[in-house]
Protein backbone atom coordinates (compact mmCIF):
# COMPACT_ATOMS: atom_id res chain seq x y z
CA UNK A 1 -43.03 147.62 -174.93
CA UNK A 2 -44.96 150.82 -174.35
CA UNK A 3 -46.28 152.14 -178.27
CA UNK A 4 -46.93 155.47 -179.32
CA UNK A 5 -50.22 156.21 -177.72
CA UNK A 6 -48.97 155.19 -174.04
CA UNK A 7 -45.60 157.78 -174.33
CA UNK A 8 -47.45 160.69 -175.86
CA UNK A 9 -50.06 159.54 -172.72
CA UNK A 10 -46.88 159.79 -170.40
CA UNK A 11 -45.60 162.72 -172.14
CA UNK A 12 -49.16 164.66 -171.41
CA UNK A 13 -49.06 163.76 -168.02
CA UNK A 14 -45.29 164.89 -167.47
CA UNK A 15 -46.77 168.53 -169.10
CA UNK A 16 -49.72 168.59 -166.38
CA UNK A 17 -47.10 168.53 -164.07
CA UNK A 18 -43.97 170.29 -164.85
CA UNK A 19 -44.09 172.29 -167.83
CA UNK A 20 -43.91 176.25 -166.96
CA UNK A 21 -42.52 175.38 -163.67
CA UNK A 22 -38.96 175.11 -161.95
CA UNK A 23 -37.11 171.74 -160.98
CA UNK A 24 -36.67 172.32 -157.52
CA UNK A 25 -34.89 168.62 -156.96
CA UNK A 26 -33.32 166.23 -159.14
CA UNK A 27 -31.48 162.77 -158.74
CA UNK A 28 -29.24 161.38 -162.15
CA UNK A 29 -28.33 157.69 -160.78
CA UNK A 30 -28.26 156.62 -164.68
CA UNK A 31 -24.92 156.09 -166.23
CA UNK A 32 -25.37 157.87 -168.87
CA UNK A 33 -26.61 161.15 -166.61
CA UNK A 34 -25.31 160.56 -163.75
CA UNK A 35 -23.33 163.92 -162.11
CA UNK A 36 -25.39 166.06 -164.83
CA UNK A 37 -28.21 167.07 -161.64
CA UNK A 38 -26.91 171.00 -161.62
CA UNK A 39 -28.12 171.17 -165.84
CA UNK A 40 -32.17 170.71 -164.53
CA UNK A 41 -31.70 172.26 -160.97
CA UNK A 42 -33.32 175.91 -160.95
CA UNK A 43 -34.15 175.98 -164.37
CA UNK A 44 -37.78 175.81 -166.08
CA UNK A 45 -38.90 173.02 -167.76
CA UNK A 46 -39.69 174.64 -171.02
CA UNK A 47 -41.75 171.98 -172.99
CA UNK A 48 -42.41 167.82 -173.09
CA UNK A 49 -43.10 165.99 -176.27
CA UNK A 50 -43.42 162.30 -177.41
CA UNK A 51 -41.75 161.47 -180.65
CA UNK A 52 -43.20 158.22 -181.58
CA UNK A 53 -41.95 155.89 -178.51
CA UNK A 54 -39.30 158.60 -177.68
CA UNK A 55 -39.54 161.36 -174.37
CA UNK A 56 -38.40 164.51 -175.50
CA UNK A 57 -37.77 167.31 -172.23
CA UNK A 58 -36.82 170.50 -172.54
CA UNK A 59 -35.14 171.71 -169.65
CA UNK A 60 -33.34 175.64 -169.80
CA UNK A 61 -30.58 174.76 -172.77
CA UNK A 62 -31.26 171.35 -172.34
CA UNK A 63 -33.11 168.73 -173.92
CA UNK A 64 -33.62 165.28 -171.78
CA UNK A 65 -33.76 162.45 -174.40
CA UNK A 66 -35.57 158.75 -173.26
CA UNK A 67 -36.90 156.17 -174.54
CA UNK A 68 -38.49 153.25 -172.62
CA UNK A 69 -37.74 150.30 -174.49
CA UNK A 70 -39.19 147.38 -173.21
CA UNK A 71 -39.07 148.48 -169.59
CA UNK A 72 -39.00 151.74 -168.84
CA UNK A 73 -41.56 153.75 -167.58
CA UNK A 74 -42.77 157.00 -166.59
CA UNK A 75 -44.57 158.49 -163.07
CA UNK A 76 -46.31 161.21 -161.77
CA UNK A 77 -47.58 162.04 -158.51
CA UNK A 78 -48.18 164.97 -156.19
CA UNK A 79 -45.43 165.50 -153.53
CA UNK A 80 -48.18 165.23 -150.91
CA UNK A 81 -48.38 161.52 -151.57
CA UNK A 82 -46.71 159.06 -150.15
CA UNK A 83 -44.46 157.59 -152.69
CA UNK A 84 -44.80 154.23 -153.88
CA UNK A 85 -43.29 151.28 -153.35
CA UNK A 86 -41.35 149.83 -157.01
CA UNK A 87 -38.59 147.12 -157.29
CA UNK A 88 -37.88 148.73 -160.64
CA UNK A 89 -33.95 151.09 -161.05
CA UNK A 90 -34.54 154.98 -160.88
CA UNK A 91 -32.97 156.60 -164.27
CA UNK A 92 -33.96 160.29 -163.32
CA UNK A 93 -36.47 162.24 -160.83
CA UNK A 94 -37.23 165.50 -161.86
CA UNK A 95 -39.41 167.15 -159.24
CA UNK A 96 -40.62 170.90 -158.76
CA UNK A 97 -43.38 173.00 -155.90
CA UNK A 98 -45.84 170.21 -156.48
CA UNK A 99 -45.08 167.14 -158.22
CA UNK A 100 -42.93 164.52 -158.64
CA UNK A 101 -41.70 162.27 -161.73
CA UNK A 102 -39.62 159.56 -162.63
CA UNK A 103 -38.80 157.37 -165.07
CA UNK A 104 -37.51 153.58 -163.91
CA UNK A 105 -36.07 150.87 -165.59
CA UNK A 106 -35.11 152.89 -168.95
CA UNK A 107 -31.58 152.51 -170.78
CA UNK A 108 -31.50 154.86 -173.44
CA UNK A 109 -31.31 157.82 -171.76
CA UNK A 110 -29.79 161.40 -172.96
CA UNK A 111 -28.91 164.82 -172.53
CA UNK A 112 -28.90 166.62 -175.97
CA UNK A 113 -29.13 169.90 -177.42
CA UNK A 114 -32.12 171.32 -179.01
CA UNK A 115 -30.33 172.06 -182.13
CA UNK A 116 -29.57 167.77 -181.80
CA UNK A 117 -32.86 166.47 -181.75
CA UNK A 118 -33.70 166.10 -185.60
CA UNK A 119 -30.47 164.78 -186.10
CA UNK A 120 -30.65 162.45 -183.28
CA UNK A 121 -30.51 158.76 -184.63
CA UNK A 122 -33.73 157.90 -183.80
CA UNK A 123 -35.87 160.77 -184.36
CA UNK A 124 -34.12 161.28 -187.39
CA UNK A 125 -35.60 158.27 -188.77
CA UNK A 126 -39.02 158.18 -187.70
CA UNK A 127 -41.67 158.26 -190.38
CA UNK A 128 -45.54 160.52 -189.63
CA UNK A 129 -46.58 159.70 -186.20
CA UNK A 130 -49.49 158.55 -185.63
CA UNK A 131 -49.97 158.91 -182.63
CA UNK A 132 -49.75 162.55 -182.63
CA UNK A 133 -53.30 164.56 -182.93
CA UNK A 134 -51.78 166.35 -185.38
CA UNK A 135 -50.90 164.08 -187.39
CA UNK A 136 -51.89 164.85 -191.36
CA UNK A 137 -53.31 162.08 -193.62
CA UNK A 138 -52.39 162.75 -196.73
CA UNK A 139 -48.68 161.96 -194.94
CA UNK A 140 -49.82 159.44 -193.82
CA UNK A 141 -51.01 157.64 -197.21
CA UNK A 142 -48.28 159.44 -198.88
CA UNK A 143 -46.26 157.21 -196.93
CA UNK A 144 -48.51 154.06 -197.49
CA UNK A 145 -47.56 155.11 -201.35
CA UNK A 146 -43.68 155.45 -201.38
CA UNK A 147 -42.33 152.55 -203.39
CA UNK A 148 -39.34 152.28 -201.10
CA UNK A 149 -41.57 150.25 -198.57
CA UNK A 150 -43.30 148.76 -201.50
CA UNK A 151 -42.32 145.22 -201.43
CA UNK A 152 -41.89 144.78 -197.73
CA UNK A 153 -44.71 142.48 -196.09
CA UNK A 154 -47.28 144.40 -194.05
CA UNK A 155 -46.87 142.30 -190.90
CA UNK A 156 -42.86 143.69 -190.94
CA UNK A 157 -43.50 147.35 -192.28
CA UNK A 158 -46.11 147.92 -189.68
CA UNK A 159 -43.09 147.48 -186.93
CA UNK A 160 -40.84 149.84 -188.46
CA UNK A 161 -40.59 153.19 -187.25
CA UNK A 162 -39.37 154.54 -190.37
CA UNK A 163 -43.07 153.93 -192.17
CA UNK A 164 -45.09 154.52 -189.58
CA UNK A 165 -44.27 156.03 -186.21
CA UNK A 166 -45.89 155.14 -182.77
CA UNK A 167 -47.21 151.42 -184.36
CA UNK A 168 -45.98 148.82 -182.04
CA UNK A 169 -47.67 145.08 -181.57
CA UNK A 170 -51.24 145.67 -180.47
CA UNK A 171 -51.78 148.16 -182.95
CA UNK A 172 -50.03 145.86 -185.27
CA UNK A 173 -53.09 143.36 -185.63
CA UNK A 174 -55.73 146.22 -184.81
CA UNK A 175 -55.18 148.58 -187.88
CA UNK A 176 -55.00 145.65 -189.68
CA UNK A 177 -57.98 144.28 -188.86
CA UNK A 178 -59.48 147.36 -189.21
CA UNK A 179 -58.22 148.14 -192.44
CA UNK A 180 -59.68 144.44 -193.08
CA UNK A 181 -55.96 143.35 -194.62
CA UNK A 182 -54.51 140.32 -194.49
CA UNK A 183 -51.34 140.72 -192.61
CA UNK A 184 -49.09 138.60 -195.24
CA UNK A 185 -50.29 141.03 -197.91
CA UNK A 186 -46.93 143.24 -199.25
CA UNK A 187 -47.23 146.85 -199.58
CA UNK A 188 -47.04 147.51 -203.08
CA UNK A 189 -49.95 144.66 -203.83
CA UNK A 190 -52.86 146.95 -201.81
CA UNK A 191 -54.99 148.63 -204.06
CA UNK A 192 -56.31 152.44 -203.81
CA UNK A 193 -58.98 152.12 -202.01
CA UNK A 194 -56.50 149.38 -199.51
CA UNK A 195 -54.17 151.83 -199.36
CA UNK A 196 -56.75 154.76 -198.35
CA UNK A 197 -57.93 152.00 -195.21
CA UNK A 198 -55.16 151.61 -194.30
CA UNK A 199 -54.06 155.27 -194.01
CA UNK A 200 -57.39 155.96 -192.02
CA UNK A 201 -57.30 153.26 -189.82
CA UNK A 202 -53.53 153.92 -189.23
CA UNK A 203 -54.73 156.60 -187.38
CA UNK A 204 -58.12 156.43 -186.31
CA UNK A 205 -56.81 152.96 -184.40
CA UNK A 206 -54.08 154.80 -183.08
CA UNK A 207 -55.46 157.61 -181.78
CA UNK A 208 -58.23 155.70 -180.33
CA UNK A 209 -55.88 153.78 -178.22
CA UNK A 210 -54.22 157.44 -177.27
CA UNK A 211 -58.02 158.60 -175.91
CA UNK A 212 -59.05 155.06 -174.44
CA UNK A 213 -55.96 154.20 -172.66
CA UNK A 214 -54.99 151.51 -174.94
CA UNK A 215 -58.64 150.40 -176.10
CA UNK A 216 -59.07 149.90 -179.43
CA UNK A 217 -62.80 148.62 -179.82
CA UNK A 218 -65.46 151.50 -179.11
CA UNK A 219 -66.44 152.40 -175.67
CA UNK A 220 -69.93 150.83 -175.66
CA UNK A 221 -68.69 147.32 -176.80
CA UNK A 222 -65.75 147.19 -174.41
CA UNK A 223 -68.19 148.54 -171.42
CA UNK A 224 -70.29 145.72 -172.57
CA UNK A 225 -67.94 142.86 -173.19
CA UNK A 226 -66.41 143.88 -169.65
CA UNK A 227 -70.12 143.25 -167.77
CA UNK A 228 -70.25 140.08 -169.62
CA UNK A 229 -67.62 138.74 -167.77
CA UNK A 230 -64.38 139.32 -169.88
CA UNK A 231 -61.12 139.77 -168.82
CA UNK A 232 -59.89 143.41 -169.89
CA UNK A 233 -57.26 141.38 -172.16
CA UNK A 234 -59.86 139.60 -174.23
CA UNK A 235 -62.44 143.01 -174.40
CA UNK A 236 -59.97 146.05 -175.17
CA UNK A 237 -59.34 145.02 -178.51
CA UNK A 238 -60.82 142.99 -181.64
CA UNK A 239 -58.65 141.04 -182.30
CA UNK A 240 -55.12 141.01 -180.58
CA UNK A 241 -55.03 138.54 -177.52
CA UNK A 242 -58.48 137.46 -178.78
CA UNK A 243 -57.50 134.51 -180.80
CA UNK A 244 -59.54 131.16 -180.10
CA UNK A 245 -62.86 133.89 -179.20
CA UNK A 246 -65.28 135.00 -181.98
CA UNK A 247 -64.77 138.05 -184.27
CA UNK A 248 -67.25 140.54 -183.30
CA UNK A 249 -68.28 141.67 -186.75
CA UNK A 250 -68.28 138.15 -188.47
CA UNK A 251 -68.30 135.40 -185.52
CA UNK A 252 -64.99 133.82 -187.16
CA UNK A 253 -62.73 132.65 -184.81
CA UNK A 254 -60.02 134.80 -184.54
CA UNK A 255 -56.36 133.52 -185.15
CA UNK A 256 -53.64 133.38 -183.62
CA UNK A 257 -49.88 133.40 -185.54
CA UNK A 258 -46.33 134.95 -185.45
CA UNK A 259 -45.14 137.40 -188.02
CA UNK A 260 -41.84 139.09 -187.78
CA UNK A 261 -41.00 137.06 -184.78
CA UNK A 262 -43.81 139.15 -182.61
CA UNK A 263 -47.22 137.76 -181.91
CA UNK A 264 -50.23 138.72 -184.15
CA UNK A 265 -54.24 137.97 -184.15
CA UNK A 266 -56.76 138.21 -187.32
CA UNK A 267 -59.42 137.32 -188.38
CA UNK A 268 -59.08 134.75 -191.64
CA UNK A 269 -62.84 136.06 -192.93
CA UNK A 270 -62.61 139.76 -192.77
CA UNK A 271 -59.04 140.12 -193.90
CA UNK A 272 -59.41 137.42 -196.13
């Protein structure tokens, strides 16, 4: 499933190439849309934004409403190019002067009014996003505080979109690691200074994947681990996927395990 950093990626390319312009051409095959083309045609698309793992368009009085799910994904590309080949189900394809996009394979798709969106069942839910730049730590921790998450188990809270928006599975075992927490560790047993890694590496992992295209070790390292001969898989991150290779601050062999019925990777020394 695409996590926070990959949507608000989508959602900046969608702006690139739409917002300010006109939809000169749509298609609505979608159930849920489908017959609702004349609501985009001729009208501006006034802003995109990424709500955690959720597409937000605004379209004239409209607001499109996605979210991908496990499958669905966004595309952009110049109407000069030849399109490309997918065996993946058009939802929507907006398109205007210059570019194309569409979004495949989605099943939660909407057409709201702006006045709907904080209510909207999902959004309304959602917890500080970390995945957006602006983003404000002391949220964050305050978050990482509130005793209502307090005796839920890190591996689980991490997952829900209520505590932290835009976390998902890689970033799961990444801020963790980072935060150097052991994942079976509750909420309410992390001391200050725990609580204050946590909230930092919340989003400092985050927002690295969001500028690295879902790499969460620095630059340098990955650069280097990738002209050593690993696999992108075993050199984007430090510990997820990793498990059986050496931690690269320690040399502990990273773990493997399954936590909240989703796969997650740490290492047993430095989130001892």
């Amino acid at each position: 499933m695409p996590e926070g950093p990959e949507i608000h990626r989508a959602a900046q390319r969608l702006r690139n190439a739409l917002e300010g312009s006109v939809i000169t051409h749509v298609e609505c095959p979608y159930t849920t849309i489908q017959g609702q083309e004349h609501r985009f045609l001729g009208n501006q698309v006034i802003s995109i934004e990424a709500r955690s793992k959720a597409m937000l368009i605004h379209i004239g009085e409209d607001v499109l409403y996605s979210h991908n799910q496990l499958y669905g994904r966004w595309t952009v590309q110049k109407n000069s190019s030849k399109p490309k080949k997918t065996n993946r189900s058009l939802r929507i394809k907006l398109q205007n002067e210059t570019h194309t996009a569409c979004l495949y394979s989605a099943t939660d798709i909407q057409i709201i009014e702006p006045w709907e969106i904080e209510g909207h069942p999902y959004i309304a839910k959602l917890g500080p996003d970390v995945a957006n730049r602006n983003v404000e730590y002391d949220d964050v921790l305050e978050q990482v505080k509130n005793p209502k998450f307090g005796r839920r188990q890190l591996s689980h809270i991490l997952l829900d979109q209520a505590f932290l928006a835009g976390v998902g599975n890689y970033l799961r075992s990444e801020i963790l690691h980072s935060a150097r927490i052991d994942p079976s560790r509750k909420l309410n047993t992390l001391s200050e200074i725990e609580q204050n890694n946590l909230a930092h590496s919340a989003i400092e992992v985050t927002q690295l994947a969001y500028e690295q295209r879902g790499v969460t070790v620095e630059k340098g390292l990955y650069d280097l681990l990738r002209e050593n001969g690993l696999s992108r898989r075993q050199a984007r991150h430090h510990v997820f996927t990793r498990d059986g290779l050496e931690c690269h601050e320690c040399k502990t062999t990273i773990v493997h395990t399954r936590m909240s019925g989703r796969r997650l990777d740490f290492c047993p020394s430095c989130q001892r």
